[in-house]
C-alpha atoms as a PDB file:
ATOM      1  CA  UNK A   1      59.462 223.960  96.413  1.00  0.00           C
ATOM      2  CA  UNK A   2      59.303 227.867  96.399  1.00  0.00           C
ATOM      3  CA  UNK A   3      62.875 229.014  96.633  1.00  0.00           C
ATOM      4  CA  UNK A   4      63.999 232.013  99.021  1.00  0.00           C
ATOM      5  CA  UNK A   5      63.798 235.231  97.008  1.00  0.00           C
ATOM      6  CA  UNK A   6      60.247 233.756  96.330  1.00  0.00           C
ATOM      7  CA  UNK A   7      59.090 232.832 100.109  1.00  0.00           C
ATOM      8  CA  UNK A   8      60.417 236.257 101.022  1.00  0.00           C
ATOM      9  CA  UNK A   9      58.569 238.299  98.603  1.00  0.00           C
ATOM     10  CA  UNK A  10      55.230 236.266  99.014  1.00  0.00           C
ATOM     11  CA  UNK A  11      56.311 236.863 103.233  1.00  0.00           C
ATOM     12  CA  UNK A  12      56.395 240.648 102.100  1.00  0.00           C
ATOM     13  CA  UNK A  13      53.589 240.787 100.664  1.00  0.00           C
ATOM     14  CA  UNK A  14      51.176 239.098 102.335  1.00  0.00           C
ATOM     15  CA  UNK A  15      52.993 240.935 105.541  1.00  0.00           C
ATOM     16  CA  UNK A  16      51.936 244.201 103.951  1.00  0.00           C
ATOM     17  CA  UNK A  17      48.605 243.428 103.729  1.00  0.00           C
ATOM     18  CA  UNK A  18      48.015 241.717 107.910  1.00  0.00           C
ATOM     19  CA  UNK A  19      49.790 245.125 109.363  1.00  0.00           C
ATOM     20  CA  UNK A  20      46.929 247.136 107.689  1.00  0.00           C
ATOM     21  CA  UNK A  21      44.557 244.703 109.045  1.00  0.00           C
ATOM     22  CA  UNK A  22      46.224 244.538 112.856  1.00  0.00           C
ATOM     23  CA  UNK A  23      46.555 248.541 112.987  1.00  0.00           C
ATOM     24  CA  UNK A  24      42.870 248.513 111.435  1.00  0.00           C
ATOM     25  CA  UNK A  25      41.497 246.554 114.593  1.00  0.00           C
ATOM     26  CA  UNK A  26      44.274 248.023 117.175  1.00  0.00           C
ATOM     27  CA  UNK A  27      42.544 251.688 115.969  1.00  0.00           C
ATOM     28  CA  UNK A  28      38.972 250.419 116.057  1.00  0.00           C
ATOM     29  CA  UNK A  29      39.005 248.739 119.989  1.00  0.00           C
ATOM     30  CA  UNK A  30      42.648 247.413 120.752  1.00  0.00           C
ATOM     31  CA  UNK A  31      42.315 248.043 124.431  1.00  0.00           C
ATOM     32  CA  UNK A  32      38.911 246.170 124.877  1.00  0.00           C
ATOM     33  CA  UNK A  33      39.925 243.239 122.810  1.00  0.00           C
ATOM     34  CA  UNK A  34      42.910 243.033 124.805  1.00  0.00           C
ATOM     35  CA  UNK A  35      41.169 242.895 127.580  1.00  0.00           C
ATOM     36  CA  UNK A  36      38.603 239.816 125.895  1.00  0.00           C
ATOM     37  CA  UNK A  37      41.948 238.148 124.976  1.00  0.00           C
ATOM     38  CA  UNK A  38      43.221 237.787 127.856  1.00  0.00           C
ATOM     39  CA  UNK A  39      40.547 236.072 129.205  1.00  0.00           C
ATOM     40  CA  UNK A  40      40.271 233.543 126.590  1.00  0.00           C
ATOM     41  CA  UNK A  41      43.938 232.769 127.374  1.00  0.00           C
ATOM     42  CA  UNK A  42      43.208 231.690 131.046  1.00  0.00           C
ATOM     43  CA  UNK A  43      40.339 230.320 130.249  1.00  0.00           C
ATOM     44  CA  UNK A  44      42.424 227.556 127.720  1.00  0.00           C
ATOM     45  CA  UNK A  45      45.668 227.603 129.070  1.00  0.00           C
ATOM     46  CA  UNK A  46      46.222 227.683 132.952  1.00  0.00           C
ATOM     47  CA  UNK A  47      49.748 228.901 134.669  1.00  0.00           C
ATOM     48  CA  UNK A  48      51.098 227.258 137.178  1.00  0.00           C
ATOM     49  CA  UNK A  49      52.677 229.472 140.051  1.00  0.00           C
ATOM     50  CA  UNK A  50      56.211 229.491 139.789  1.00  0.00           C
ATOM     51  CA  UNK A  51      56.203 229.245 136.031  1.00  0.00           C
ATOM     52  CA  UNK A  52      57.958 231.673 133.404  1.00  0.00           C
ATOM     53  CA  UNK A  53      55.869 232.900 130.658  1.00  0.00           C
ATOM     54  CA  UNK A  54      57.950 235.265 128.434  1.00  0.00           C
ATOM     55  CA  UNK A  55      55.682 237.936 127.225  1.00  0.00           C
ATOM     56  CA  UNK A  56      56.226 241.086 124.975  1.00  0.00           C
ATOM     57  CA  UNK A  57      56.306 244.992 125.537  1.00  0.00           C
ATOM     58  CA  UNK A  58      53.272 245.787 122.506  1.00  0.00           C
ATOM     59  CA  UNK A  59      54.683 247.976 119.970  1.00  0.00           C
ATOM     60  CA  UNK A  60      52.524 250.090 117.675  1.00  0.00           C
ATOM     61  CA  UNK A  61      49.390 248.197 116.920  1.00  0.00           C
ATOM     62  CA  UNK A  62      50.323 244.712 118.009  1.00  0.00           C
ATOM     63  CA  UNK A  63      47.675 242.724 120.333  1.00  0.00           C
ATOM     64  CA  UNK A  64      48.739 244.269 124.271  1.00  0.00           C
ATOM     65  CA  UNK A  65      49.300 241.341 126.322  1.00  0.00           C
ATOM     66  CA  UNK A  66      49.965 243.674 129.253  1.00  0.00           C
ATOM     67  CA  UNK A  67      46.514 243.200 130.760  1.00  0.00           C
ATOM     68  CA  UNK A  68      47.117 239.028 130.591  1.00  0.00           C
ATOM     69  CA  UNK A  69      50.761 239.744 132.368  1.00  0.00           C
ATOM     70  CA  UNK A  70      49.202 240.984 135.001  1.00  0.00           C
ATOM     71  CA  UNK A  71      46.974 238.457 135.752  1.00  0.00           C
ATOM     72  CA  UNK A  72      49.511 236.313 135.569  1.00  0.00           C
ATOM     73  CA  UNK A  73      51.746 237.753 137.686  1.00  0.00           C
ATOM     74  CA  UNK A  74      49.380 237.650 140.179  1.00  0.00           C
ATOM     75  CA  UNK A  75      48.662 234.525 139.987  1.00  0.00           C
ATOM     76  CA  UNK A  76      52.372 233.852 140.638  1.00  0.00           C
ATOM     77  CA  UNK A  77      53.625 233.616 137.220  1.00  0.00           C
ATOM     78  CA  UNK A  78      57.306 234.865 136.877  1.00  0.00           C
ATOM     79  CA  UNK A  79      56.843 237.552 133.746  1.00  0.00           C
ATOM     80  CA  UNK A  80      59.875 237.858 131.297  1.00  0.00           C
ATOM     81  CA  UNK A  81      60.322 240.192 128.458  1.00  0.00           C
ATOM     82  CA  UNK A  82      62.860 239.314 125.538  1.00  0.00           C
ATOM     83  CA  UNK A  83      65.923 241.303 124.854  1.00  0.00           C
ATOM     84  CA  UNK A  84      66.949 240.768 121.070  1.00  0.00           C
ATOM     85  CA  UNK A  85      70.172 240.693 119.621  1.00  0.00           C
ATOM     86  CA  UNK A  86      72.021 243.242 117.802  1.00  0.00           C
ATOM     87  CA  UNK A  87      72.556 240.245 115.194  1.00  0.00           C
ATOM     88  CA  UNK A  88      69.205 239.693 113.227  1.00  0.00           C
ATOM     89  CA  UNK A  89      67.912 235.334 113.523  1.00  0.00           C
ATOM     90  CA  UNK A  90      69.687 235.197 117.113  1.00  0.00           C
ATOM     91  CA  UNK A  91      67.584 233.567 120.009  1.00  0.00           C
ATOM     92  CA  UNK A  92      66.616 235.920 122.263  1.00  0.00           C
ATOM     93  CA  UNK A  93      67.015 236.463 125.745  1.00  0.00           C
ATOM     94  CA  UNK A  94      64.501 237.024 128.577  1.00  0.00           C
ATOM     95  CA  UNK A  95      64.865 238.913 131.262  1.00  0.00           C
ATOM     96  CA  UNK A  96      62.618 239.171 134.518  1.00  0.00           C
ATOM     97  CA  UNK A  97      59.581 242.279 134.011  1.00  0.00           C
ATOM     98  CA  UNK A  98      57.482 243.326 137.281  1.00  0.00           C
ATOM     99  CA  UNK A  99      56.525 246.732 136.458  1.00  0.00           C
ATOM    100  CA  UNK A 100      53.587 247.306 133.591  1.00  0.00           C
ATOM    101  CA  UNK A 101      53.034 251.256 133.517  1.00  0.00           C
ATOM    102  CA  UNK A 102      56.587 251.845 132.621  1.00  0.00           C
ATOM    103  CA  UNK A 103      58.074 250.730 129.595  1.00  0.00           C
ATOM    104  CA  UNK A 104      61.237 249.082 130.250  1.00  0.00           C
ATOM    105  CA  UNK A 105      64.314 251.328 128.082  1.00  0.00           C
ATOM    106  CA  UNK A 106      64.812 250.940 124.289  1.00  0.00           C
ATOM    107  CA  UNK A 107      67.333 247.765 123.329  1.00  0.00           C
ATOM    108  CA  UNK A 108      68.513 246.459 119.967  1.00  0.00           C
ATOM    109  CA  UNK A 109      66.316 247.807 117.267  1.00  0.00           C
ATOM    110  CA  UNK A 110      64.435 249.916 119.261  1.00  0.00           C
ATOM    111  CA  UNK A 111      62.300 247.275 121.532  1.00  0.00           C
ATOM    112  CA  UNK A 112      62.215 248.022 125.037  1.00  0.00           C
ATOM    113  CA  UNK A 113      63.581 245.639 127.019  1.00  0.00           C
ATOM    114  CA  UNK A 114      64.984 244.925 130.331  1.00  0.00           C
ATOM    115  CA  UNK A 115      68.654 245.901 130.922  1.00  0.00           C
ATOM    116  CA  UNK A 116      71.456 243.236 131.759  1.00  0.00           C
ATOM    117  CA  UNK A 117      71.075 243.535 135.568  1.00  0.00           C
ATOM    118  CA  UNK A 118      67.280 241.887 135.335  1.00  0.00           C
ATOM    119  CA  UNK A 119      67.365 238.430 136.464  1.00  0.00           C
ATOM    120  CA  UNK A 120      67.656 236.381 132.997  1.00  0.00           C
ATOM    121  CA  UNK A 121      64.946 233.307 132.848  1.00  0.00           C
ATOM    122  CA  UNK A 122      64.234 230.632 131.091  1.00  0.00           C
ATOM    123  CA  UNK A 123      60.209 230.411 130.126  1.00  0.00           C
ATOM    124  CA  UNK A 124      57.997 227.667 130.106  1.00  0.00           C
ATOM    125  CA  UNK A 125      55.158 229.482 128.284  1.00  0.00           C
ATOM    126  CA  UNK A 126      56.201 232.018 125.450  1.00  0.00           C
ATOM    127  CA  UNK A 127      53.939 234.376 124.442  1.00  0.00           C
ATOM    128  CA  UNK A 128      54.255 235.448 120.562  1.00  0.00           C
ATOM    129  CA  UNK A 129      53.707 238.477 118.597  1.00  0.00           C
ATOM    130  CA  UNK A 130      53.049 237.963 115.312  1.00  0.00           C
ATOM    131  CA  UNK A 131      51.635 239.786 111.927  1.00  0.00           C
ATOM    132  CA  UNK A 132      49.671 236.772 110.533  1.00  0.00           C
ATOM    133  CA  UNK A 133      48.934 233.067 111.227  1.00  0.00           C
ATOM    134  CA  UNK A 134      46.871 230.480 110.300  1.00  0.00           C
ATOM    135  CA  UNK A 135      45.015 227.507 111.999  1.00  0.00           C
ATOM    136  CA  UNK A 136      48.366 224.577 111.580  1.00  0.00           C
ATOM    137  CA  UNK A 137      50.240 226.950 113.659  1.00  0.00           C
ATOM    138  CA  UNK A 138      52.141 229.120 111.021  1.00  0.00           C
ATOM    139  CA  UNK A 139      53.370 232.055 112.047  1.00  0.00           C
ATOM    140  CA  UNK A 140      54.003 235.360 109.761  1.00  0.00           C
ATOM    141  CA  UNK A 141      56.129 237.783 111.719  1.00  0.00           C
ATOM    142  CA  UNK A 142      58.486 241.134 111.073  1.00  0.00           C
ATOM    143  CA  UNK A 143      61.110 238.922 109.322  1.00  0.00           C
ATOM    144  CA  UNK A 144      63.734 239.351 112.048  1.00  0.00           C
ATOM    145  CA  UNK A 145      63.749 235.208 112.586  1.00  0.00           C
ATOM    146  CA  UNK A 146      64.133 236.124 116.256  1.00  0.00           C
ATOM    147  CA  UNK A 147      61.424 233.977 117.086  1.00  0.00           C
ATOM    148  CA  UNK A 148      62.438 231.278 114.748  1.00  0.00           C
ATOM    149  CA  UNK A 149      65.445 230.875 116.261  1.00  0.00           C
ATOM    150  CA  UNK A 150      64.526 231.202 119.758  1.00  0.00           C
ATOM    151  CA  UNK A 151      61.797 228.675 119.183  1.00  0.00           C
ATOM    152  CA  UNK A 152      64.332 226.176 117.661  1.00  0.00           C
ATOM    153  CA  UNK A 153      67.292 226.777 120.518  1.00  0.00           C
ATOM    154  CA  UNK A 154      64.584 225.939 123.120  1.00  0.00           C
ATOM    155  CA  UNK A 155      63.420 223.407 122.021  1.00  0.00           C
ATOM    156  CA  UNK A 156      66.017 221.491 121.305  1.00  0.00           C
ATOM    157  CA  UNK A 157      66.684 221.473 125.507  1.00  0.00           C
ATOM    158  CA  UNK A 158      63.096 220.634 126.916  1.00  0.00           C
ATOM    159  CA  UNK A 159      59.850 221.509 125.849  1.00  0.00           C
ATOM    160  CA  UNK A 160      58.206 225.051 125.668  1.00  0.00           C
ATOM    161  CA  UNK A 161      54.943 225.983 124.839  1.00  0.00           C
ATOM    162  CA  UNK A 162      54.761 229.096 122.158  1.00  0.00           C
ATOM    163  CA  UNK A 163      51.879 231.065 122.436  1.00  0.00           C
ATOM    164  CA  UNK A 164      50.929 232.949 119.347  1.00  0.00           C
ATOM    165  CA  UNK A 165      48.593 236.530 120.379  1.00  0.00           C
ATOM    166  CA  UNK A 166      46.917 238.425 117.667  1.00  0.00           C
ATOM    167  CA  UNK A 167      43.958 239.728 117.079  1.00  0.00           C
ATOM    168  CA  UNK A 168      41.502 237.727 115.247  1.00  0.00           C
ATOM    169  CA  UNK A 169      41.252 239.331 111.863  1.00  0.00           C
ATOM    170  CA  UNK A 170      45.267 238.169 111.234  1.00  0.00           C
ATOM    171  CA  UNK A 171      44.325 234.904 110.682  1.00  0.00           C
ATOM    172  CA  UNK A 172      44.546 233.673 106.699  1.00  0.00           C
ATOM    173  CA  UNK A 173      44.205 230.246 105.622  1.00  0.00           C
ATOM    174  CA  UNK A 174      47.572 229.630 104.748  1.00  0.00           C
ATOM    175  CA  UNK A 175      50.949 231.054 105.896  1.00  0.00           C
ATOM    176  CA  UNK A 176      53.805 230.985 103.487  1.00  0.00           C
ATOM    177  CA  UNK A 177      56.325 229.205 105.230  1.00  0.00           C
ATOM    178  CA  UNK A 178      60.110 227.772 104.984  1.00  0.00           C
ATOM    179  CA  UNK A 179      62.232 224.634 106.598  1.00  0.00           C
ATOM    180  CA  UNK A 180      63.550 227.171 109.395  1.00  0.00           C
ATOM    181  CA  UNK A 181      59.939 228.531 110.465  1.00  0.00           C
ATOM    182  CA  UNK A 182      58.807 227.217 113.601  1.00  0.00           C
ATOM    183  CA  UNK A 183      55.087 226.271 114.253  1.00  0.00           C
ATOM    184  CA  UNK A 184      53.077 227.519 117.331  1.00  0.00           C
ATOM    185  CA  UNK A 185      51.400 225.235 119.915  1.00  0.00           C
ATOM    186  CA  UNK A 186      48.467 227.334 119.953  1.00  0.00           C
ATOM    187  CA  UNK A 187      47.266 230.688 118.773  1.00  0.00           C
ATOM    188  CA  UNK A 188      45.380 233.219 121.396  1.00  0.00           C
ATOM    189  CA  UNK A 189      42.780 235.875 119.796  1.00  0.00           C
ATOM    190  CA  UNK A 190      39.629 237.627 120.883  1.00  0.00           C
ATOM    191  CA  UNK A 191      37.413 234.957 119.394  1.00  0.00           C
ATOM    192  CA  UNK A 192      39.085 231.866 120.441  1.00  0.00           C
ATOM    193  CA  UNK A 193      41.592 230.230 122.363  1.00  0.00           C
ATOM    194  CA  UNK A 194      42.870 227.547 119.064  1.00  0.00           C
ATOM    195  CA  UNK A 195      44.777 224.327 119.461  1.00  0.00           C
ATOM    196  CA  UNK A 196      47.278 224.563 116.363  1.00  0.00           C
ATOM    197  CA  UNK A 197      47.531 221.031 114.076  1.00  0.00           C
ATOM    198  CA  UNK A 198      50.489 219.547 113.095  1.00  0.00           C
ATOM    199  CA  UNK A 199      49.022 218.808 109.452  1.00  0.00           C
ATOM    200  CA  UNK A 200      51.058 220.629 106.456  1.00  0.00           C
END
């Protein structure tokens, strides 16, 4: 069993080596892989009007799921963004997101977010940032445990289907992982829309 100070360091490293990677392919074509991404996503995974799908403002060079929020929105998906918590390994909140060309103000740690009077929702779809994964569903991320423990909290009320979005060159065969780290239902890239096992 690798104990903590272990899992974080290989976490750190390996995390140190997928951001150079993801701002790599953001640099090279970002905006026209978002735009093949998305399309892989609807082609896999249809919304259902009236659903929530919790999405993500990008920041720096993570995968822009703006041009898939769209879509959905038009297609009568209710968007949500998350609002994190000033406490780090806190379940986020989500709050209702209409407008795409303006980023919503800067919240806890910088993220933009919506402010308090948004409508707060409660998604059926949550779309996931991430810095690495691999094909069970393990997800590397920024080390917050926001998602971790969002994922968990939900989950433990009704099901939700987590979305992992990343460009395709993030993926490594195995993701260094801990009893609190919660799996994906599916991961999203340029290449492929990928059904995540359950196998260890």
């Amino acid at each position: 069993m690798i104990v903590s100070d272990d899992l974080d360091a290989l976490k750190a490293k390996l995390r140190a080596k997928l951001k150079q990677r993801r701002a790599e392919a953001a640099a090279a074509n970002g905006a026209a892989i978002a735009e093949v991404a998305a399309t892989r996503f609807l082609e896999a995974l249809p919304v259902q009007a009236g659903q929530v799908v919790a999405g993500y403002w990008p920041l720096a060079d993570e995968l822009d799921p703006r041009p898939l929020l769209r879509q959905l929105q038009a297609c009568g998906a209710a968007i949500a963004l998350p609002v994190a918590q000033a406490e780090r390994a806190t379940p986020l909140e989500f709050r209702r997101w209409t407008d795409f060309g303006t980023a919503p103000p800067a919240g806890n740690w910088g993220i933009p977010a919506p402010e308090g009077d948004a409508d707060r929702l409660e998604p059926d779809i949550l779309l996931v940032p991430l810095v690495g994964f691999d094909k069970t569903g393990r997800r590397l991320g920024m080390g917050g445990g926001y998602y971790d423990a969002t994922l968990a909290a939900l989950r433990a009320v009704r099901p939700v289907l987590a979305v992992g979005y990343a460009f395709a060159v993030q993926q490594v065969p195995d993701v260094p992982h801990g009893e609190r780290d919660q799996r994906l239902d599916w991961i999203v890239t340029e290449r492929a829309a990928i059904p995540c096992g359950k196998q260890d």
